[in-house]
N, C-alpha and C. Protein backbone atom coordinates (compact mmCIF):
# COMPACT_ATOMS: atom_id res chain seq x y z
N UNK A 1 3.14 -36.14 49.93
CA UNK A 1 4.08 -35.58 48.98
C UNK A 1 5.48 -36.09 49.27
N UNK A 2 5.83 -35.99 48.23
CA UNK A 2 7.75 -37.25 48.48
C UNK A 2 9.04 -35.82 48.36
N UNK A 3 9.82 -36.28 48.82
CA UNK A 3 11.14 -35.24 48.78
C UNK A 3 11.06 -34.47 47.56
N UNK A 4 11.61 -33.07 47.33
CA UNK A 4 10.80 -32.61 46.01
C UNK A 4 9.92 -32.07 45.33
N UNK A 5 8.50 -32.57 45.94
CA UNK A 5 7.57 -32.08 45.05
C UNK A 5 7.19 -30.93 45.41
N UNK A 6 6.26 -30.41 44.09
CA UNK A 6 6.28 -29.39 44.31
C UNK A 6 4.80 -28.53 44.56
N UNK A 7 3.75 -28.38 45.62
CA UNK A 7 2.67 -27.77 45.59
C UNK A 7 1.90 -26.54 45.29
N UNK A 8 1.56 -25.67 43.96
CA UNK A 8 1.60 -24.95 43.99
C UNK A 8 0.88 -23.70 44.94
N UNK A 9 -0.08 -24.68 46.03
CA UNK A 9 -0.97 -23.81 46.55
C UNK A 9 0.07 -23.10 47.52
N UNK A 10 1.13 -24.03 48.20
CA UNK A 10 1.88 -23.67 48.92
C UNK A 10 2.75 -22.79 48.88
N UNK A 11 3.00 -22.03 47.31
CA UNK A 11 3.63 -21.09 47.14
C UNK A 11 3.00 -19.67 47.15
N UNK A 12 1.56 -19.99 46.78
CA UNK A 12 1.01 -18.66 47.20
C UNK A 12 0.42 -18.11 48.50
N UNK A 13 0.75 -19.37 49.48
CA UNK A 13 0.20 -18.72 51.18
C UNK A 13 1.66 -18.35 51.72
N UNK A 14 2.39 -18.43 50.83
CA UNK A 14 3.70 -17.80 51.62
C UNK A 14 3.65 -16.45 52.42
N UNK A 15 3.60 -16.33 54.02
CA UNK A 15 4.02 -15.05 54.34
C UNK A 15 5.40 -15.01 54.86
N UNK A 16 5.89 -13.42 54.53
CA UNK A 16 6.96 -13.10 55.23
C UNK A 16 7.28 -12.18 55.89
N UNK A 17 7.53 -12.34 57.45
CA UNK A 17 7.82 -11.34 58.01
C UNK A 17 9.21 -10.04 57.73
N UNK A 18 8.67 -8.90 57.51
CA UNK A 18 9.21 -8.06 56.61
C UNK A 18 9.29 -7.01 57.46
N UNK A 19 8.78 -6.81 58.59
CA UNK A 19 9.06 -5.91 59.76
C UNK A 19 10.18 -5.66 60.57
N UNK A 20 10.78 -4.84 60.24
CA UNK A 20 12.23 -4.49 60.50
C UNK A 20 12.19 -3.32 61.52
N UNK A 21 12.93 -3.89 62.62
CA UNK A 21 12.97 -2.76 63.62
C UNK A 21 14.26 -2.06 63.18
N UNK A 22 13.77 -0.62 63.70
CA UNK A 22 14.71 -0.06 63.46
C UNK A 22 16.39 -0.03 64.54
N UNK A 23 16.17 -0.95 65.75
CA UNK A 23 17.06 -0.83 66.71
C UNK A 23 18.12 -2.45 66.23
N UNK A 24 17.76 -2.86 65.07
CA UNK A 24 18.08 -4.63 64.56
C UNK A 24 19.59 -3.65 64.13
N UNK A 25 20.29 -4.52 64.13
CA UNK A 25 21.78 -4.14 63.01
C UNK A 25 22.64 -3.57 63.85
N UNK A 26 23.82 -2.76 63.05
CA UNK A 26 24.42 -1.92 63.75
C UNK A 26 24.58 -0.56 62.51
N UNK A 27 24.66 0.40 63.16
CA UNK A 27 24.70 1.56 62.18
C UNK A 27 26.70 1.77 62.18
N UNK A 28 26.49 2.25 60.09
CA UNK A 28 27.41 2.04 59.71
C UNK A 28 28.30 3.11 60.73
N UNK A 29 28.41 4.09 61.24
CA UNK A 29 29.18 5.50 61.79
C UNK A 29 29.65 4.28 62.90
N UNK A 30 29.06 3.30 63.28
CA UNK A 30 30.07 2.42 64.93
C UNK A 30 30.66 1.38 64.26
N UNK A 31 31.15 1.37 62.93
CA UNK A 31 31.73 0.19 62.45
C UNK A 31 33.11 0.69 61.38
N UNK A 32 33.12 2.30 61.93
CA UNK A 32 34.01 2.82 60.93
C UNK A 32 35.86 1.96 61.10
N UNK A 33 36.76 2.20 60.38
CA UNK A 33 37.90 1.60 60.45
C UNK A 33 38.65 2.88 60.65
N UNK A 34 39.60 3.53 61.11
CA UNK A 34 40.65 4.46 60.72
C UNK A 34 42.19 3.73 60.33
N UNK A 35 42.28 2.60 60.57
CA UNK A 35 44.01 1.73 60.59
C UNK A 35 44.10 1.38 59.53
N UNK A 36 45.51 1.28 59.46
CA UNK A 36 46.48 0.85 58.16
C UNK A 36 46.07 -0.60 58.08
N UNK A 37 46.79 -1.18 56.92
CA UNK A 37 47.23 -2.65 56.75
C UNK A 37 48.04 -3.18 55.69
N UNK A 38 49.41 -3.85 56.65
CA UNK A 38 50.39 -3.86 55.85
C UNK A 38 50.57 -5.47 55.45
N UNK A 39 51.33 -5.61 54.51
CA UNK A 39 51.63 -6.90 54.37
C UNK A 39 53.20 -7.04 53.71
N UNK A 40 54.05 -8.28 54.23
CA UNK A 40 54.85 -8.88 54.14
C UNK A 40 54.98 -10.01 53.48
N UNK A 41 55.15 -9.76 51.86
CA UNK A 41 55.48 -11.01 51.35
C UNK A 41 56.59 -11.52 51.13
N UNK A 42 57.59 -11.06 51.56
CA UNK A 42 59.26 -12.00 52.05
C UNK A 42 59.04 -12.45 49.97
N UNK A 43 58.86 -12.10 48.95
CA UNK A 43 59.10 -13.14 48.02
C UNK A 43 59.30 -11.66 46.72
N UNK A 44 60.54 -12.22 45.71
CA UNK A 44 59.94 -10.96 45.04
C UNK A 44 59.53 -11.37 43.79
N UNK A 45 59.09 -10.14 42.96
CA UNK A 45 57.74 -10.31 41.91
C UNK A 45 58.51 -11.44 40.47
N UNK A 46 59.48 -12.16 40.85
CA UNK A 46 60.26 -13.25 40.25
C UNK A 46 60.21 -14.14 40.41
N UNK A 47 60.29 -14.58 41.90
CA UNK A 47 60.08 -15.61 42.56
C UNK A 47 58.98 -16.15 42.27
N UNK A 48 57.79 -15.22 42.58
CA UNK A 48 56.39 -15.43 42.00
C UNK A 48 55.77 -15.84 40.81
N UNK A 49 56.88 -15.33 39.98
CA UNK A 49 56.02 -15.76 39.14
C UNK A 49 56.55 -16.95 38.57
N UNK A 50 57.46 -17.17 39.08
CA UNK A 50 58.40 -18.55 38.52
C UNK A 50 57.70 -19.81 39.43
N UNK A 51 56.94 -19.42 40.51
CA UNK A 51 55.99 -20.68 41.31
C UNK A 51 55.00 -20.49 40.67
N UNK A 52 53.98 -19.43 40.11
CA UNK A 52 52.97 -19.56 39.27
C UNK A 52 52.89 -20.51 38.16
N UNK A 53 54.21 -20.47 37.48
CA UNK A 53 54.77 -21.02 36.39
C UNK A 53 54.72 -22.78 36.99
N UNK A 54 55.25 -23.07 37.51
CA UNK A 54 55.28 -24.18 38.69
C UNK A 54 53.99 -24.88 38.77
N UNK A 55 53.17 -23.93 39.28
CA UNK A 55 52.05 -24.76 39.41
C UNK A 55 51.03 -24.84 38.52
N UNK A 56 51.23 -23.66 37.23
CA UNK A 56 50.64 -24.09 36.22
C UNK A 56 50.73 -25.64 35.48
N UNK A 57 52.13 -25.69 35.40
CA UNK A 57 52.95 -26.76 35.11
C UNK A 57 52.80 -28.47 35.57
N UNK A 58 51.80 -28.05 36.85
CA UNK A 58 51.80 -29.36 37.37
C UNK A 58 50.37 -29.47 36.98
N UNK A 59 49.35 -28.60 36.58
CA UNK A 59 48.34 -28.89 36.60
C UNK A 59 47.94 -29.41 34.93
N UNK A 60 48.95 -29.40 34.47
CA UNK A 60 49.08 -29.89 33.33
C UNK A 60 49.20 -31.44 32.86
């Protein structure tokens, strides 16, 4: 068989292991967040949009 093809017998001996331990993962309660998150964009909502404008402009 060449790169590609396609066998159909081979699609029906497909197994898959589907056995999931229960100790796999992490449980959601040890992944909780309590912190903020701030951000600093030094630019104001003018500036912005006048570079939006900008790079619309070039893609033109």
């Amino acid at each position: 068989m060449g790169f590609g093809s396609y066998d159909e017998s081979e699609q029906e001996n497909q197994d898959f292991d589907t056995d999931l331990d229960d100790g796999d993962g992490v449980a959601t309660s040890q992944a909780e967040h309590g912190g903020d998150v701030e951000f600093e964009i030094g630019a104001s909502n003018d500036e912005l949009l006048d570079r939006l404008k900008d790079i619309k402009d070039e893609g033109e």
